[in-house]
C-alpha atoms as a PDB file:
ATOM      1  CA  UNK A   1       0.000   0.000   0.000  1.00  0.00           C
ATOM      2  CA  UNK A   2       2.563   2.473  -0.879  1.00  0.00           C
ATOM      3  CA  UNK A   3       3.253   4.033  -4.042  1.00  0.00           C
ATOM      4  CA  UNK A   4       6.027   2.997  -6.481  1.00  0.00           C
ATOM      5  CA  UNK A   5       6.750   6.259  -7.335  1.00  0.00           C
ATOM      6  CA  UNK A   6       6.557   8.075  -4.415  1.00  0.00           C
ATOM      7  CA  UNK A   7       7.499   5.972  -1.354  1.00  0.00           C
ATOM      8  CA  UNK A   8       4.354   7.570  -0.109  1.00  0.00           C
ATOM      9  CA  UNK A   9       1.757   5.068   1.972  1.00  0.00           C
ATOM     10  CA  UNK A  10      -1.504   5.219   0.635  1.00  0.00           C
ATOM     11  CA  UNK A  11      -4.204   7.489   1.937  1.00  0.00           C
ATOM     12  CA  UNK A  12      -7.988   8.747   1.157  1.00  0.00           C
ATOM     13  CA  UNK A  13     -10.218  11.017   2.440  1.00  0.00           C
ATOM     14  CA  UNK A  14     -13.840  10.032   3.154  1.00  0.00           C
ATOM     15  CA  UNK A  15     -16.179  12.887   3.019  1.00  0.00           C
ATOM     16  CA  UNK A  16     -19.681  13.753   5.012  1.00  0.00           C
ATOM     17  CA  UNK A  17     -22.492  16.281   5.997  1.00  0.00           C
ATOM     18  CA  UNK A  18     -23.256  14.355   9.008  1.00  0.00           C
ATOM     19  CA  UNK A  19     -21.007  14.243  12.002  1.00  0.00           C
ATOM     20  CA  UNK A  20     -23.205  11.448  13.480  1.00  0.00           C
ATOM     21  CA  UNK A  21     -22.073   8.808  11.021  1.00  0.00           C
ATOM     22  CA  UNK A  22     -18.143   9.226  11.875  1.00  0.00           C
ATOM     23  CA  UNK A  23     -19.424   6.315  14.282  1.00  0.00           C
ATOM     24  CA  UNK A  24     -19.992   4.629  11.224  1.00  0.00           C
ATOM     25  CA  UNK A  25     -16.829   4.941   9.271  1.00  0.00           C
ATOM     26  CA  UNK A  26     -14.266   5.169  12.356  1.00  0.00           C
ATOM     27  CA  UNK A  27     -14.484   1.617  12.604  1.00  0.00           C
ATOM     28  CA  UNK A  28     -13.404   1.234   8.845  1.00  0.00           C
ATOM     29  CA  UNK A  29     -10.716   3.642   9.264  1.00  0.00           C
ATOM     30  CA  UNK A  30      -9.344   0.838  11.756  1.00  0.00           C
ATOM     31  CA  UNK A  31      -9.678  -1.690   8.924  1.00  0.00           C
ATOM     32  CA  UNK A  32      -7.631   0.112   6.614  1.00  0.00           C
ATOM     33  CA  UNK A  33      -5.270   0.593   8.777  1.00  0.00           C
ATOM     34  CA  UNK A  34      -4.188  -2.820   9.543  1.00  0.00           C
ATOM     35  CA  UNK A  35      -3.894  -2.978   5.914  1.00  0.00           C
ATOM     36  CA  UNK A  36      -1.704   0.347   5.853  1.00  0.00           C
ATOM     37  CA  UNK A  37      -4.107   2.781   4.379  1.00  0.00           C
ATOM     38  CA  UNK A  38      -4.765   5.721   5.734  1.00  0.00           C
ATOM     39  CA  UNK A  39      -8.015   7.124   6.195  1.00  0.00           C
ATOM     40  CA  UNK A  40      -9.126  10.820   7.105  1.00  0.00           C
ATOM     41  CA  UNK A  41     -12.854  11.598   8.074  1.00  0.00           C
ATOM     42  CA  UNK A  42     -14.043  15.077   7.274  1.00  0.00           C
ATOM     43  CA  UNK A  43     -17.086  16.357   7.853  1.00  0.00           C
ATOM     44  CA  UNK A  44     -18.042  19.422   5.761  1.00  0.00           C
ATOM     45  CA  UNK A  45     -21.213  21.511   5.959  1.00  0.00           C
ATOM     46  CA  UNK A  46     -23.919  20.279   3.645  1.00  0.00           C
ATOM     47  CA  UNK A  47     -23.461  22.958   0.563  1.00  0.00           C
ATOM     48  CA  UNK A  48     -19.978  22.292   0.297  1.00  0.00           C
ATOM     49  CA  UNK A  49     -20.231  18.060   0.590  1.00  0.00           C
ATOM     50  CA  UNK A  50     -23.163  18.514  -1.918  1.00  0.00           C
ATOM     51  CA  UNK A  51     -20.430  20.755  -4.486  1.00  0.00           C
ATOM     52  CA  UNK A  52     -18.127  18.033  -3.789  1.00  0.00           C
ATOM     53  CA  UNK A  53     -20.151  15.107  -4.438  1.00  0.00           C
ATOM     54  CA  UNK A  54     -21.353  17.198  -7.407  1.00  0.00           C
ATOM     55  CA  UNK A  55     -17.992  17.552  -9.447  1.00  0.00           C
ATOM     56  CA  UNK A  56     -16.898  13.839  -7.775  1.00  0.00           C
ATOM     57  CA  UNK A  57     -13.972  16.021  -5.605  1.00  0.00           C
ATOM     58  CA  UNK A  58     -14.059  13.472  -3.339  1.00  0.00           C
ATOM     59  CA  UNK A  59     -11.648   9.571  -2.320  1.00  0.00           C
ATOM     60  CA  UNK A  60     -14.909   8.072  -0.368  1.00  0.00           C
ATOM     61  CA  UNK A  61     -18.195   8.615   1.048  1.00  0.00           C
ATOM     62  CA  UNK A  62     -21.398   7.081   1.401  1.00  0.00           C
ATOM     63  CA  UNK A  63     -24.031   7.337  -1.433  1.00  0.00           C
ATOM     64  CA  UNK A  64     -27.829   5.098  -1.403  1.00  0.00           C
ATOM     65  CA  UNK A  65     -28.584   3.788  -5.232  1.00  0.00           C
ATOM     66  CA  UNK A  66     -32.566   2.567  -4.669  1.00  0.00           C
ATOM     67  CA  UNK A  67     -33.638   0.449  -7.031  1.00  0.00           C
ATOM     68  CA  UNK A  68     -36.716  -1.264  -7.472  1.00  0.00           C
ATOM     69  CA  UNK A  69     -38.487  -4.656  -8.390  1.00  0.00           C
ATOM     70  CA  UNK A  70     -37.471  -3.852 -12.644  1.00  0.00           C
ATOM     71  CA  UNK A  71     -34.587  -2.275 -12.873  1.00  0.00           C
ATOM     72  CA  UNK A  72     -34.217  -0.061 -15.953  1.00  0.00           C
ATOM     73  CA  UNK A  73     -33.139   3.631 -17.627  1.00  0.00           C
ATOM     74  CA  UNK A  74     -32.135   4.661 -14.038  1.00  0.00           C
ATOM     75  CA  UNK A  75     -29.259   1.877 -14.131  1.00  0.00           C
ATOM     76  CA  UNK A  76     -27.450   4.485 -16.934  1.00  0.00           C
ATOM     77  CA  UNK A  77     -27.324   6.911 -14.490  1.00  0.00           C
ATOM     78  CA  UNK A  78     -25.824   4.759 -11.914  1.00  0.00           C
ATOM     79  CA  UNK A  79     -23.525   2.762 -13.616  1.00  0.00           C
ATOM     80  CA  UNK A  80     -23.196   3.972 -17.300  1.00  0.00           C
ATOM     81  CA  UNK A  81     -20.309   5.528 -19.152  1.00  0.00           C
ATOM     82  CA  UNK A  82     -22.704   8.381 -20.495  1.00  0.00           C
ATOM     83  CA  UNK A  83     -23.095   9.673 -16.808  1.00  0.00           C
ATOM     84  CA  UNK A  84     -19.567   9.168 -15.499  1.00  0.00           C
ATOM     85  CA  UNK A  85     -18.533  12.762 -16.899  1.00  0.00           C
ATOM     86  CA  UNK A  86     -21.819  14.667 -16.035  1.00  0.00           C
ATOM     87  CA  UNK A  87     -21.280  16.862 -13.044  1.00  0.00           C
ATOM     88  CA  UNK A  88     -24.008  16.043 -10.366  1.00  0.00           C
ATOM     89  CA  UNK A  89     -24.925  12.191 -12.207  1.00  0.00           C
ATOM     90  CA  UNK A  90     -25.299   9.243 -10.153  1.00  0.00           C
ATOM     91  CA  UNK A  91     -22.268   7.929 -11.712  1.00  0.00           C
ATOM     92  CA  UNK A  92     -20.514   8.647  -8.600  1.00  0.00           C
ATOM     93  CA  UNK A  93     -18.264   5.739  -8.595  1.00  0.00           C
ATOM     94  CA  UNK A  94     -16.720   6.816 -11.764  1.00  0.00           C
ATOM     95  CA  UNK A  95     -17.740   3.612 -13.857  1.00  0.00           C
ATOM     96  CA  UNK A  96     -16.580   3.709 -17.411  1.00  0.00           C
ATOM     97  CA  UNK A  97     -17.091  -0.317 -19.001  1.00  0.00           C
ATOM     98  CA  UNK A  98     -18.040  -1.322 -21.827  1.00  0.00           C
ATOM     99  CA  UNK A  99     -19.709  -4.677 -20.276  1.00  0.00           C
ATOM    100  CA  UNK A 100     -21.634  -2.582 -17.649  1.00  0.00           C
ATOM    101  CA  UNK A 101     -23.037  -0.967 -20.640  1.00  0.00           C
ATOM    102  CA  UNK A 102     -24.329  -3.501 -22.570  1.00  0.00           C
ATOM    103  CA  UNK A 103     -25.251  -5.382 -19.477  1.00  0.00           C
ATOM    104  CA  UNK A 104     -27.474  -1.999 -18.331  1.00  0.00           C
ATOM    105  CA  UNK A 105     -28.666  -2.325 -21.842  1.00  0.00           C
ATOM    106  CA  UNK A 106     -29.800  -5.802 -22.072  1.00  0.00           C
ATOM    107  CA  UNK A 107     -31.717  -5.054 -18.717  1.00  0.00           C
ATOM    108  CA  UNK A 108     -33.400  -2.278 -20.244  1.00  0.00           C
ATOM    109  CA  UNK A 109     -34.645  -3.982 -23.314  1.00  0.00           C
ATOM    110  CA  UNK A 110     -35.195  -7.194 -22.174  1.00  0.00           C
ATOM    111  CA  UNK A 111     -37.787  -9.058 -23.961  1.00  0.00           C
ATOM    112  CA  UNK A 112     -40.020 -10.819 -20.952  1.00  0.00           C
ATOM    113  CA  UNK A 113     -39.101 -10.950 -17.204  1.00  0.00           C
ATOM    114  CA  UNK A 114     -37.104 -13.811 -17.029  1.00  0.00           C
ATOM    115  CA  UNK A 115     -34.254 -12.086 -19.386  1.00  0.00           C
ATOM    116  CA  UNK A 116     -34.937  -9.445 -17.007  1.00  0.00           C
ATOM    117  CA  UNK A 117     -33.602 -11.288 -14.324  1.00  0.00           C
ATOM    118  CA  UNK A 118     -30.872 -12.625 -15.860  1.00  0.00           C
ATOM    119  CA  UNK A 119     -29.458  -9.767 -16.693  1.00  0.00           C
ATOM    120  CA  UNK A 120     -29.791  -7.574 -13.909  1.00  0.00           C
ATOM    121  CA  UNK A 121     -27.994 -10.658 -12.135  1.00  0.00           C
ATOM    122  CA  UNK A 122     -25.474 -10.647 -14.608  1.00  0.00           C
ATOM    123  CA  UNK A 123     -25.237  -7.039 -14.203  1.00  0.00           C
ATOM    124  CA  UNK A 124     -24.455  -7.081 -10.619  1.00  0.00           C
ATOM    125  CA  UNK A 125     -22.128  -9.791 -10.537  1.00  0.00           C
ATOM    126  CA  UNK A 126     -19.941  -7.468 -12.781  1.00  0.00           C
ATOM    127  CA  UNK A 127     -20.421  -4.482 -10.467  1.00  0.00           C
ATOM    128  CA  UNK A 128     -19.579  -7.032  -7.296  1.00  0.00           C
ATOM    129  CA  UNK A 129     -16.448  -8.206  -9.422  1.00  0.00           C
ATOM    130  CA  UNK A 130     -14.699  -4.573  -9.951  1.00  0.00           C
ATOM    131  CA  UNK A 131     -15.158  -3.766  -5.940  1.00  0.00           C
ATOM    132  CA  UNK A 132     -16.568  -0.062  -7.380  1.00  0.00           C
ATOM    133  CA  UNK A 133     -18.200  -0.032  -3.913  1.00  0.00           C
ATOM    134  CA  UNK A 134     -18.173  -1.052  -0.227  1.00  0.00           C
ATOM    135  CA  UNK A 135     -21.071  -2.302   1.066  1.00  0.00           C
ATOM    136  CA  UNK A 136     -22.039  -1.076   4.560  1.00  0.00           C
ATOM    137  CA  UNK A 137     -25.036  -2.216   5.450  1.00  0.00           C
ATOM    138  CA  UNK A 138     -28.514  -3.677   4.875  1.00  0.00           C
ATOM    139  CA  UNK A 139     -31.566  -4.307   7.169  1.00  0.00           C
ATOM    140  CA  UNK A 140     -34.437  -6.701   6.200  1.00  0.00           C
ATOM    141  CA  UNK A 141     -36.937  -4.154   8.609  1.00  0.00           C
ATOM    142  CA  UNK A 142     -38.229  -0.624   8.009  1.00  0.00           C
ATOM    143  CA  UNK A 143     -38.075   1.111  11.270  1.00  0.00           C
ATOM    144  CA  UNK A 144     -40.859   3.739  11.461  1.00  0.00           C
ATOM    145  CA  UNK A 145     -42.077   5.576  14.473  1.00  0.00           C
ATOM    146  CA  UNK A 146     -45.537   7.126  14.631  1.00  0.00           C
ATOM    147  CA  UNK A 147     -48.492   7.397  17.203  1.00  0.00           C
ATOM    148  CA  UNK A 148     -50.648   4.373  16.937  1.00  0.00           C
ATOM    149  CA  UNK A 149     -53.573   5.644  14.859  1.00  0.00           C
ATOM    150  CA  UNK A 150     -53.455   3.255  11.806  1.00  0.00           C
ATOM    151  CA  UNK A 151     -54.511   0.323  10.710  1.00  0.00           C
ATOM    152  CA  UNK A 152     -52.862  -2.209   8.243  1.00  0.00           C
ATOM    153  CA  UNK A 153     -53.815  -5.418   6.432  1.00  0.00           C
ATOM    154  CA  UNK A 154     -52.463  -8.622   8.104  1.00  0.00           C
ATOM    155  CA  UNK A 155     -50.718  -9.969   5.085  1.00  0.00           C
ATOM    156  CA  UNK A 156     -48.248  -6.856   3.845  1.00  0.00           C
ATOM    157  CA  UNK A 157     -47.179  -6.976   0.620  1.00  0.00           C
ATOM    158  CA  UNK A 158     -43.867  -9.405  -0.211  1.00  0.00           C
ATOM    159  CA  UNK A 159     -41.140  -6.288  -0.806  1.00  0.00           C
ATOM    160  CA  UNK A 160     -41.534  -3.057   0.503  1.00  0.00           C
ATOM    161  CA  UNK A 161     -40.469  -2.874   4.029  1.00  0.00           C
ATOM    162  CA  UNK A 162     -43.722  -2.232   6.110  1.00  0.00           C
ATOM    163  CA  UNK A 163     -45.097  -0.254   3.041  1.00  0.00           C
ATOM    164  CA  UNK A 164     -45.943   2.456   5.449  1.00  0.00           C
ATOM    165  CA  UNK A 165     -48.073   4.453   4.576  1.00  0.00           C
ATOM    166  CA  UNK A 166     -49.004   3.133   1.249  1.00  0.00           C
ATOM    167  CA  UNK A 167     -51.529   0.097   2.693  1.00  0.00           C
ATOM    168  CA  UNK A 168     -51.732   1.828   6.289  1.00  0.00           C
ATOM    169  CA  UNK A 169     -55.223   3.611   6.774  1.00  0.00           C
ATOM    170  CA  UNK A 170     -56.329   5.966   9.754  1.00  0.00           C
ATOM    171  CA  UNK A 171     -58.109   3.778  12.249  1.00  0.00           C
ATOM    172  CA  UNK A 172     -60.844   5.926  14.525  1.00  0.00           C
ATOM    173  CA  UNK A 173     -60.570   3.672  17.419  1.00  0.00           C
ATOM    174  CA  UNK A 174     -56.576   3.112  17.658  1.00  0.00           C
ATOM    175  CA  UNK A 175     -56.936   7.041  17.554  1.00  0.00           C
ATOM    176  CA  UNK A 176     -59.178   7.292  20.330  1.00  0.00           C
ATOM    177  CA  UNK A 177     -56.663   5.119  22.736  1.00  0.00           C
ATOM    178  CA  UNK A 178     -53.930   7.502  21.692  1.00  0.00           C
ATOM    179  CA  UNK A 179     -55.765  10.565  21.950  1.00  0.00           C
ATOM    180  CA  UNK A 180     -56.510  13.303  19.557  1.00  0.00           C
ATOM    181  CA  UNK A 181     -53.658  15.892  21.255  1.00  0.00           C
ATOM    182  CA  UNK A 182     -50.841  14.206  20.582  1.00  0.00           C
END
């Protein structure tokens, strides 16, 4: 981890708006650091982490890509060469490949769902393969918190968390227990 050229050990900066998540990253900066890279955290208010995440001025930070159940056009924008010069794209990672692209379009056009699958799977086992990202985390529950005033069907649909408040309804007499001032 230390450059041919320069002697110099290897280093990056990981960028953020929110001082609450250096919980999050401190613990990575120990990782790295057994393998002898450097890490430095800075947190910078939100206009200027915005401009920087903007113009990709940045080594690493932490960036959500949601997808949904049929991936499509929105997969240029993440992954595709087109966006990976456009300030302010999605593109973030800086991906310029030729497979990505004609994997992103074969998941665009695909003719029926199962070519769908297949190559959105193919898709992100070329993403996974490159290491363009770092993982962090993922949690099979949707935390919300609320007063208990609604009602919801017993069977929620398969994906989409707790699908609050899309099949949630106002229920009169949960409303009544909580009270109408709060």
């Amino acid at each position: 981890m230390v450059s041919r050229l320069t002697g110099e050990p290897l280093t990056a900066e990981y960028i953020t708006a929110d001082p609450s998540f250096e919980r999050v990253i401190l613990p990575y900066r120990q990782v790295l650091e057994r393998i002898g890279i450097g890490l430095s955290v800075r947190v910078l208010d939100p206009a200027q982490y915005q401009n920087r995440v903007r113009s990709f001025d940045f080594d690493i930070t932490t960036h959500v890509w949601t997808q949904s159940l049929s991936p499509g056009n929105e997969q240029r924008e993440y992954w595709g060469s087109g966006a990976v010069d456009q300030p302010g794209s999605q593109n973030i990672a800086g991906i310029k490949d030729l497979a990505v692209d004609t994997l992103i379009e074969r998941t665009i056009f695909a003719g029926d769902r199962e070519e769908l699958v297949a190559a959105t799977k193919a898709l992100d086992r070329v993403l996974l393969h490159h290491n363009y990202v770092v993982p962090q985390w993922y949690s099979l529950v949707a935390r919300t918190a609320r007063w208990n005033r609604f009602g919801r069907p017993v069977d929620l649909p398969r994906y989409g968390g707790s699908a609050f408040p899309d099949v949630w309804w106002y229920d009169p007499a949960l409303a009544a227990r909580v009270g109408t001032s709060r």
